[in-house]
Protein backbone atom coordinates (compact mmCIF):
# COMPACT_ATOMS: atom_id res chain seq x y z
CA UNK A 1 -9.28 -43.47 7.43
CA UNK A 2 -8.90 -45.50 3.96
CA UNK A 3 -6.01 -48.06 4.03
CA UNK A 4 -2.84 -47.69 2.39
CA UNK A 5 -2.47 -48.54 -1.34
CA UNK A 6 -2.00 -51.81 -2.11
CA UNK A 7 0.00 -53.34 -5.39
CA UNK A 8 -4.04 -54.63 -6.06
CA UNK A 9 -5.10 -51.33 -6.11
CA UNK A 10 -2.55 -50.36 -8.75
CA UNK A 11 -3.25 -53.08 -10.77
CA UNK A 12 -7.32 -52.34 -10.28
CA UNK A 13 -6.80 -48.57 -11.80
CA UNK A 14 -4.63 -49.95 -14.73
CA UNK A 15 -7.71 -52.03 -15.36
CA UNK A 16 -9.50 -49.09 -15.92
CA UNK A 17 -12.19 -49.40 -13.28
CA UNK A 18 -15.73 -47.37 -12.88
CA UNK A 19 -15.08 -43.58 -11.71
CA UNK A 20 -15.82 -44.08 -7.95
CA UNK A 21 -13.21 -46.89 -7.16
CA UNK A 22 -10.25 -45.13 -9.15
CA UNK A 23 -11.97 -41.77 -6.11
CA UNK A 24 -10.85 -44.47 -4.00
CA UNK A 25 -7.80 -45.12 -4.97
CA UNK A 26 -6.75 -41.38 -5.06
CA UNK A 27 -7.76 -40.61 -1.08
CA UNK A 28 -5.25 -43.74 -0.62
CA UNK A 29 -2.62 -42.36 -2.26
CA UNK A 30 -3.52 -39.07 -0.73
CA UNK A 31 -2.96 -40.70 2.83
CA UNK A 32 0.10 -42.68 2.22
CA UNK A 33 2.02 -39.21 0.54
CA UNK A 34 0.36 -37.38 3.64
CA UNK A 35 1.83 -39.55 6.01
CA UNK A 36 5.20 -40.42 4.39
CA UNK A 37 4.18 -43.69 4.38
CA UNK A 38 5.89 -44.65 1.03
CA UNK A 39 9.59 -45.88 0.20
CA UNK A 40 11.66 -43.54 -2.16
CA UNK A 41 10.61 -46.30 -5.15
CA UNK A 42 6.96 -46.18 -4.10
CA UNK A 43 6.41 -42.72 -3.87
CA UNK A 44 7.88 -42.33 -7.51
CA UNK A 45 5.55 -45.14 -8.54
CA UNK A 46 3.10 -43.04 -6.54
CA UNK A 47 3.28 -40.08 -8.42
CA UNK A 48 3.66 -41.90 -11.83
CA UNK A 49 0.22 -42.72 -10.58
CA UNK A 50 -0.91 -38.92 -10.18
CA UNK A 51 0.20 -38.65 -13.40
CA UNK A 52 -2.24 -40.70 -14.71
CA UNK A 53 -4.95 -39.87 -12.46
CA UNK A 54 -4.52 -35.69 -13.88
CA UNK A 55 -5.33 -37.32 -17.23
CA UNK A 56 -8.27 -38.99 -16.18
CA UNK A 57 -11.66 -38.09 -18.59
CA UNK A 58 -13.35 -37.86 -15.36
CA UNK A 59 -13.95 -34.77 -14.00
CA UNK A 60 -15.00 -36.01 -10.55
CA UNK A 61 -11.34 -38.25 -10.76
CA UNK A 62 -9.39 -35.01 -11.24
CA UNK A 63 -11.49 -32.76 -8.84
CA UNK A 64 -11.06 -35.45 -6.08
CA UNK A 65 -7.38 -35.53 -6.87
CA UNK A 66 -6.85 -31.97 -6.73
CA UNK A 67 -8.79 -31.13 -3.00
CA UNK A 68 -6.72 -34.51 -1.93
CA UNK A 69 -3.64 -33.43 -2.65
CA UNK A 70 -3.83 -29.37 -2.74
CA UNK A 71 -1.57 -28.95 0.58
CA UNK A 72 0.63 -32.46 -0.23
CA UNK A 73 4.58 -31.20 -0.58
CA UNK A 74 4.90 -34.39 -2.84
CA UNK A 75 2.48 -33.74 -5.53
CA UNK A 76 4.92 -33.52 -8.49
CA UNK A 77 5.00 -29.68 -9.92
CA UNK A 78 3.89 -31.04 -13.32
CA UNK A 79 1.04 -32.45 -11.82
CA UNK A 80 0.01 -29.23 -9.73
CA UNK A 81 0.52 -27.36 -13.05
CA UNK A 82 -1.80 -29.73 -14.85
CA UNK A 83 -4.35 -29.13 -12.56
CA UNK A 84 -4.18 -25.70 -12.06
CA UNK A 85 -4.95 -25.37 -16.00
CA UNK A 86 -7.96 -27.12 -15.96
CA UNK A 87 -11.27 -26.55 -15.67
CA UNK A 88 -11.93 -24.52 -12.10
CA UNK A 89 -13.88 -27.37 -10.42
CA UNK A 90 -9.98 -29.20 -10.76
CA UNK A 91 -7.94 -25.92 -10.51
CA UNK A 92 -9.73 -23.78 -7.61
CA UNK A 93 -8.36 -25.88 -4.76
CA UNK A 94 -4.82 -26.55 -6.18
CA UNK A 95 -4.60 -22.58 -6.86
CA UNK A 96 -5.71 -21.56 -3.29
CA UNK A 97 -3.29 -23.94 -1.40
CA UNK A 98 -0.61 -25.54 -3.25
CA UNK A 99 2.91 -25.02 -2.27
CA UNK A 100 4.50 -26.61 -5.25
CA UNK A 101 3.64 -24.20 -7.57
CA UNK A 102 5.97 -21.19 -8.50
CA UNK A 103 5.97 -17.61 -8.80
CA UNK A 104 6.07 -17.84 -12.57
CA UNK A 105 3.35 -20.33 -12.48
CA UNK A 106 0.91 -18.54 -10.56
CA UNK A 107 1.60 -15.56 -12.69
CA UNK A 108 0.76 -17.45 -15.85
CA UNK A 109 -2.55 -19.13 -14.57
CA UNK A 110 -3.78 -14.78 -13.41
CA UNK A 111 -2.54 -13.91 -16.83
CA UNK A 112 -4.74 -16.27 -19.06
CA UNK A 113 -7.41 -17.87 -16.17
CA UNK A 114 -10.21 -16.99 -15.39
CA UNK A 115 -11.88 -14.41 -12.44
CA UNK A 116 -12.40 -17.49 -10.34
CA UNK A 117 -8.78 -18.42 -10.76
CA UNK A 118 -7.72 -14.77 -10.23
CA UNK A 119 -9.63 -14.75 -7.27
CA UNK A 120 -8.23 -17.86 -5.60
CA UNK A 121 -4.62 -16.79 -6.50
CA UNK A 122 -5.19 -13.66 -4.58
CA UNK A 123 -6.44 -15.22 -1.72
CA UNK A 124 -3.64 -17.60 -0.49
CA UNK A 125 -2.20 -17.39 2.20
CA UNK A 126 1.26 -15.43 1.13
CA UNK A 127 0.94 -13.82 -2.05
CA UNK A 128 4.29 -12.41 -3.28
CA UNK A 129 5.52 -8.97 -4.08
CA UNK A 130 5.54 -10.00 -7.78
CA UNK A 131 2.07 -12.12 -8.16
CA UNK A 132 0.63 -9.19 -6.20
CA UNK A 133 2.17 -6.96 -9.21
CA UNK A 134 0.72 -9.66 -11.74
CA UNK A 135 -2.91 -9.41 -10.16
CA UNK A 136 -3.21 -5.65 -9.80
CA UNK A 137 -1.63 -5.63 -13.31
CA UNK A 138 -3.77 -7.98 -15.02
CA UNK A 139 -6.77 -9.97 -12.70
CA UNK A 140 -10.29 -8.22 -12.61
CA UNK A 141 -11.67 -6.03 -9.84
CA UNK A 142 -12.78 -9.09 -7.60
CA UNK A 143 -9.54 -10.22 -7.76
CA UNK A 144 -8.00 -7.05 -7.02
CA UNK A 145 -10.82 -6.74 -4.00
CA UNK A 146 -9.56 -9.95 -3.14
CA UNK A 147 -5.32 -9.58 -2.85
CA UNK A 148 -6.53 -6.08 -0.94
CA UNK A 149 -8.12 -8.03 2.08
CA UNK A 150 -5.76 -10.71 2.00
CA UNK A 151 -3.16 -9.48 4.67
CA UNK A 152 -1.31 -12.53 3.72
CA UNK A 153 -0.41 -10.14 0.36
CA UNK A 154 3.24 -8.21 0.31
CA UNK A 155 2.17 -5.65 -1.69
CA UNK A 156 4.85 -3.05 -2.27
CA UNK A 157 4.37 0.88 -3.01
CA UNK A 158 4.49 0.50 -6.32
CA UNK A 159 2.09 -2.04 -7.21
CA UNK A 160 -0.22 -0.01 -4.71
CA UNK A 161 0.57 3.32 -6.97
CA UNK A 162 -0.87 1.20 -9.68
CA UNK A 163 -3.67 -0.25 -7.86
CA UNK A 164 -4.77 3.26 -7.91
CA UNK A 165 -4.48 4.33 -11.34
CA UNK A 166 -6.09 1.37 -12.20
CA UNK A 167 -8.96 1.18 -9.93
CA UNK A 168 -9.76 4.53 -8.45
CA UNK A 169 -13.07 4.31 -9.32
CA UNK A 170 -13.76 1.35 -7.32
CA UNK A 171 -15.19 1.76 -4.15
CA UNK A 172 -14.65 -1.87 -3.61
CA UNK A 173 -10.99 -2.10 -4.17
CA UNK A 174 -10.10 1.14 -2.55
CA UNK A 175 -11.96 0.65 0.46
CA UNK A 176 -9.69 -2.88 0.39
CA UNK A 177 -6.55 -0.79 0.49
CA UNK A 178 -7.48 1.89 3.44
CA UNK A 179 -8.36 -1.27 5.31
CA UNK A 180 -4.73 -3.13 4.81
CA UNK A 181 -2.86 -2.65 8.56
CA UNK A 182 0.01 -1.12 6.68
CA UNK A 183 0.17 1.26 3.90
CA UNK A 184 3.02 3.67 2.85
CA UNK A 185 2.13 7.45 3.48
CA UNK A 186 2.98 8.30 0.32
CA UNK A 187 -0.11 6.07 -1.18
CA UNK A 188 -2.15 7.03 1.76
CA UNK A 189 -2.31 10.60 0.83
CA UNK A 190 -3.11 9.31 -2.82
CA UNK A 191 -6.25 7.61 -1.65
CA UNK A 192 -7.02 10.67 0.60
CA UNK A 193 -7.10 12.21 -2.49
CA UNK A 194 -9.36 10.12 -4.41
CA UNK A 195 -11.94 9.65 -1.44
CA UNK A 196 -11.98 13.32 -1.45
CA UNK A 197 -12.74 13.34 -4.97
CA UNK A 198 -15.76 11.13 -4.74
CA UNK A 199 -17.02 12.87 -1.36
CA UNK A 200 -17.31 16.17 -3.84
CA UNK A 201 -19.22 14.90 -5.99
CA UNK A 202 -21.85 13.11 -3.59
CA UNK A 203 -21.96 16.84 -1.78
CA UNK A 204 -22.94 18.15 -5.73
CA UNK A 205 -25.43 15.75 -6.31
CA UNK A 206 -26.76 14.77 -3.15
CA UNK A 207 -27.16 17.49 -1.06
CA UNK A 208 -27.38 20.45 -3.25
CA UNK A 209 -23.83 22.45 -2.57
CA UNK A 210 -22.05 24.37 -5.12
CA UNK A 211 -18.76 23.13 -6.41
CA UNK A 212 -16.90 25.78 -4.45
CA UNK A 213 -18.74 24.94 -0.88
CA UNK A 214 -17.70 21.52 -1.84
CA UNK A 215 -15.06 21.93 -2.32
CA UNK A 216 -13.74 23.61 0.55
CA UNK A 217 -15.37 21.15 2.70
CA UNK A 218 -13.41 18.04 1.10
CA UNK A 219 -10.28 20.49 0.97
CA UNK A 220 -10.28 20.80 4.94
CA UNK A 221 -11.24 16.95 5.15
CA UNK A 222 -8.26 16.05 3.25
CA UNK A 223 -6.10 18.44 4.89
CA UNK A 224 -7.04 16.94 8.17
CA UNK A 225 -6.43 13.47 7.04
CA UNK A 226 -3.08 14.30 5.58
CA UNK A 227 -1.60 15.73 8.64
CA UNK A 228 -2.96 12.70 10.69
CA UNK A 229 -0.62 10.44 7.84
CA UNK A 230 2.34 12.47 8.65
CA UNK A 231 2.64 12.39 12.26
CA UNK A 232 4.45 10.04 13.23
CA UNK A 233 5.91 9.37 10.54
CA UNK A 234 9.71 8.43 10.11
CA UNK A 235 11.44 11.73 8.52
CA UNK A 236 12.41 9.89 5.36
CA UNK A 237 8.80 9.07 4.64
CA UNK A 238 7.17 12.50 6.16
CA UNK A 239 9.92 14.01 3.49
CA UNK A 240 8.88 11.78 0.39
CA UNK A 241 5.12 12.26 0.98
CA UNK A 242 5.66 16.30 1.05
CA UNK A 243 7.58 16.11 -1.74
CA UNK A 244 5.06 14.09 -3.75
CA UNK A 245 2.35 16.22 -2.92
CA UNK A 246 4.53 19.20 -3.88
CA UNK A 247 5.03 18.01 -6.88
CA UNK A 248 1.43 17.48 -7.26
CA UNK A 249 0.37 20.81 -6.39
CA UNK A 250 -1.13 19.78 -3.10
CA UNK A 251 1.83 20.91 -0.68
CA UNK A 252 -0.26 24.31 0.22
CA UNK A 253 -0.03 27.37 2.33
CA UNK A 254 -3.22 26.51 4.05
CA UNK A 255 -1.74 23.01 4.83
CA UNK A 256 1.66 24.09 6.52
CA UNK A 257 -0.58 26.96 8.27
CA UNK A 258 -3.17 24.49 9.53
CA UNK A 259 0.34 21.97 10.55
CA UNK A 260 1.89 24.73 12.43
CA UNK A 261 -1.50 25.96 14.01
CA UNK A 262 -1.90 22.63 15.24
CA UNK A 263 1.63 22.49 16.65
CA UNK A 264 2.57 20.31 14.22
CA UNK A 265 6.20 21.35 13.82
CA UNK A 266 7.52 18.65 12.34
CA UNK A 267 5.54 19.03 9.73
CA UNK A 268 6.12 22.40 9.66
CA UNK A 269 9.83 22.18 9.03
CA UNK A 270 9.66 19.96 6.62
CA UNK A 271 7.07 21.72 4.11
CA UNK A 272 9.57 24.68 4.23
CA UNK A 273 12.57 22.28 4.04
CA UNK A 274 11.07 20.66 0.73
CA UNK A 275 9.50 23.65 -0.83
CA UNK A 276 12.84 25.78 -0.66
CA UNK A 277 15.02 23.00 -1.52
CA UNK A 278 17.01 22.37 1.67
CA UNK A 279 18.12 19.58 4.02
CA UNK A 280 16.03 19.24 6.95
CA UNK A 281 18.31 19.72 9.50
CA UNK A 282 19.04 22.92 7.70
CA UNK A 283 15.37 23.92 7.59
CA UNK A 284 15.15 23.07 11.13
CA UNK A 285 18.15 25.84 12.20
CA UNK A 286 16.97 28.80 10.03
CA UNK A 287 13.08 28.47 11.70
CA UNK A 288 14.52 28.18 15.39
CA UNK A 289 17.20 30.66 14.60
CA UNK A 290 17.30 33.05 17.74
CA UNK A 291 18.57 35.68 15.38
CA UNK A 292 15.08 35.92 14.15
CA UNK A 293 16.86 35.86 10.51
CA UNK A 294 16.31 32.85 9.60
CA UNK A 295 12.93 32.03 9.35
CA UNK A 296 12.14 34.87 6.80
CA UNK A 297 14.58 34.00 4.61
CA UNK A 298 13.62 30.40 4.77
CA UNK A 299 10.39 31.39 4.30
CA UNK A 300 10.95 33.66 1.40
CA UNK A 301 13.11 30.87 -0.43
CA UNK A 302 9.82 28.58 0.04
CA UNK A 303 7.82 31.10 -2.17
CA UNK A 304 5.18 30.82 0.17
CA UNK A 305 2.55 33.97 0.25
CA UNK A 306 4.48 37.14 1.67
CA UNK A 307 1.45 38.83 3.43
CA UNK A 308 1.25 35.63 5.59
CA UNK A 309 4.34 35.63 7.30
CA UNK A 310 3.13 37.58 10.21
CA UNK A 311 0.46 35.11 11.06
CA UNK A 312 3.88 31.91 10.33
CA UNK A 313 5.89 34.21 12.41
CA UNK A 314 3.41 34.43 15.32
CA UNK A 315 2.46 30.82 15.08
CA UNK A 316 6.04 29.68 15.51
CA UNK A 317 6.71 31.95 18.63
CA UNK A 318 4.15 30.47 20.22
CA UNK A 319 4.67 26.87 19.61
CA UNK A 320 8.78 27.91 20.41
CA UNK A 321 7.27 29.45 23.56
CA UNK A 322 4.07 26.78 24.89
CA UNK A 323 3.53 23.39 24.93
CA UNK A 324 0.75 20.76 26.32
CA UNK A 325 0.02 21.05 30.04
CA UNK A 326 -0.48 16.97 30.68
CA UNK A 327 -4.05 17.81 31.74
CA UNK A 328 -7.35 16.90 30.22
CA UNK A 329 -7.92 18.72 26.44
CA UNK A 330 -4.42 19.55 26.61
CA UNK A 331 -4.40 19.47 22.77
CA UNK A 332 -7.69 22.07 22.43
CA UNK A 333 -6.58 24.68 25.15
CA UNK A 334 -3.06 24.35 23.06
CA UNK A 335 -4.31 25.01 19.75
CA UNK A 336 -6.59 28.03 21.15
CA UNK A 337 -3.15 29.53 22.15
CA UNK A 338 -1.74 29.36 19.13
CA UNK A 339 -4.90 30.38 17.26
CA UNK A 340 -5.37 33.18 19.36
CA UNK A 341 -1.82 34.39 18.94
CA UNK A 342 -2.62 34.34 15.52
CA UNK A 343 -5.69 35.90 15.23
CA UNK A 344 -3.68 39.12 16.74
CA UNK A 345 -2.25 39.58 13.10
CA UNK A 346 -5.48 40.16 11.58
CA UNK A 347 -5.20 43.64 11.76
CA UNK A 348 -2.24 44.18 10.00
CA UNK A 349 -2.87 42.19 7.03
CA UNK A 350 -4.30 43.00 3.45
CA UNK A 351 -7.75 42.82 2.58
CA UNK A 352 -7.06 39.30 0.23
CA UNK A 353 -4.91 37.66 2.54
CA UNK A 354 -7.70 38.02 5.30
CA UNK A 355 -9.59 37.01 3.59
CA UNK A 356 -7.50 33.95 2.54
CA UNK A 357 -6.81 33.01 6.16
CA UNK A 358 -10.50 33.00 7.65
CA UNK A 359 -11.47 31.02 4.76
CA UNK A 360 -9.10 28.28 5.31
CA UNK A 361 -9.09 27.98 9.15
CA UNK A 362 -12.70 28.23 9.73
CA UNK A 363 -13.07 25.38 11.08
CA UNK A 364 -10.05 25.64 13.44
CA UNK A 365 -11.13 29.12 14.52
CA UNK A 366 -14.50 27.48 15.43
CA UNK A 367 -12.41 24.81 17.61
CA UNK A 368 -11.10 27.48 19.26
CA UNK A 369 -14.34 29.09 20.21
């Protein structure tokens, strides 16, 4: 352990020694401000000293300096903004640990350093909600890649919304997001869209499918991965994903019939709540109505397709009227009910809409076989 600094060793850096001995002096001073070893008028002599030592010509001086003193709480905020503008063999360190710095100055060093800089910002251990904005705003990918694995980051929903529109094309960066522990549902079903994008076009160019087989495939992938977001979701957030992905055009009648055919009621009663345009406690009373009233005039309000609401209709009597049996493949033998409740309704509907339903529950109706 190097001894403390000594009144000689002040007087041997104002005599502008060699390189190596002023190193010497600075893992001193690094020990006495790690240790609190210093008076209130030594440690302002100290960092007068830092001072000076930041504007050494030496590169080696600074560098040593700056991995010293990166986790010090008494390294003077000018100083650690000195450092963190210069050259990344100096700044790298200070950016990845330093306390003293701000918000505002971390934000200025992603806006104008370089990736290396980016990247070390991103990686501390807390990142803000607003740096995180700065880096997905303005750092590179690697950056980006970076703040996405760093589960130090508070990233909120926005800044993730903009992650995406910024980066979808990354594999990199989006695989970083579906790997944070938390994401909001809304932004999960954003990236279940964009995987799904890329998985049709590997199926067109990789393995020979038309655009329509494709596309069905990815269509019941996403549909799948969707309903696994929403349950168990909190109603506010179950309510603000279906309403985003109504208002994308993704909230469809295959989707609530694949929810309820799963006995996925809450689900259920939310789609219709948010495509009609009604609370959800409202939604909830019409469906379960034991008038039998409600539920078609719910379901006619939700504009959803009227030669399907015999199969809705038989799907909701029998998740009103079964439930899981608490033994092994409870869920399967459950969803074969309801499935084969529906399939009853076959007979009685149109040529199109038959057509409509086998298409989009194929896969279900071979789960029930």
């Amino acid at each position: 352990m190097p001894p403390s600094l000594s009144r000689e060793d002040v007087d041997r850096l104002l005599a502008a020694p060699l390189p190596p001995a002023r190193i010497e002096l600075v893992g001193k001073l690094a020990q006495d401000l790690t240790e609190a070893r210093l008076s209130t008028a030594e440690l302002q002599l100290g960092q007068d000293i830092l001072r000076l030592l930041a504007r050494d010509v030496e590169v080696t001086v600074r560098a040593a300096l700056s991995s010293s003193l990166q986790s010090s709480a008494h390294l003077p905020r000018d100083v650690a903004l000195r450092l963190a503008r210069d050259v990344e063999e100096v700044a790298l360190p200070i950016l990845a640990q330093s306390l003293v710095l701000s918000d505002d100055d971390l934000i200025e060093i992603v806006s104008s350093g370089s990736s290396a800089k980016q990247q070390a910002v991103a990686g501390r251990s807390n990142v803000s909600e607003t740096v995180a904005e700065a880096l997905i705003t303005l750092a590179d990918e690697r950056a980006v890649v970076t703040l996405m694995r760093n589960e130090g980051a508070k990233i909120n929903e926005r800044s993730l919304n903009r992650a995406v529109d910024r980066f979808a094309s990354s594999d990199a960066v989006m695989g970083g997001m579906v790997g944070r522990s938390v994401l909001p549902v809304a932004v999960a079903e954003r990236l279940a869209t964009v995987v799904s994008d890329e998985l049709r076009r590997h199926l067109v160019e990789c393995h020979e499918l038309t655009p329509r087989v494709a596309s069905d495939i990815v269509l019941r992938a996403r549909e799948r991965a969707i309903l696994q977001l929403g349950r168990g979701a909190a109603e506010p957030d179950l309510r603000r994903l279906l309403q985003q992905m109504h208002h994308n055009g993704r909230l469809t009648p295959s989707l609530i019939l694949r929810a309820i055919c799963t006995g996925d009621i809450a689900f259920f009663e939310a789609s219709l709540a948010v495509l009609a345009g009604v609370p959800a406690a409202n939604a909830q009373m019409l469906i379960h109505d034991g008038g039998r009233q409600g539920l078609p005039a719910l379901y006619a309000q939700a504009g959803l397709p009227a030669g399907l609401f015999g199969v809705f209709r038989a799907a909701v009597d029998t998740v009103q009227s079964t439930g899981f049996d608490g033994e092994p493949r409870d869920l399967e033998r459950y969803r074969a009910r309801v499935i084969a409740r529906v399939l009853s309704q076959l007979e009685t509907l149109d040529p199109a809409d038959l057509d409509y339903l086998v298409d989009k529950l194929d896969d279900m109706l071979r789960l029930a076989a």
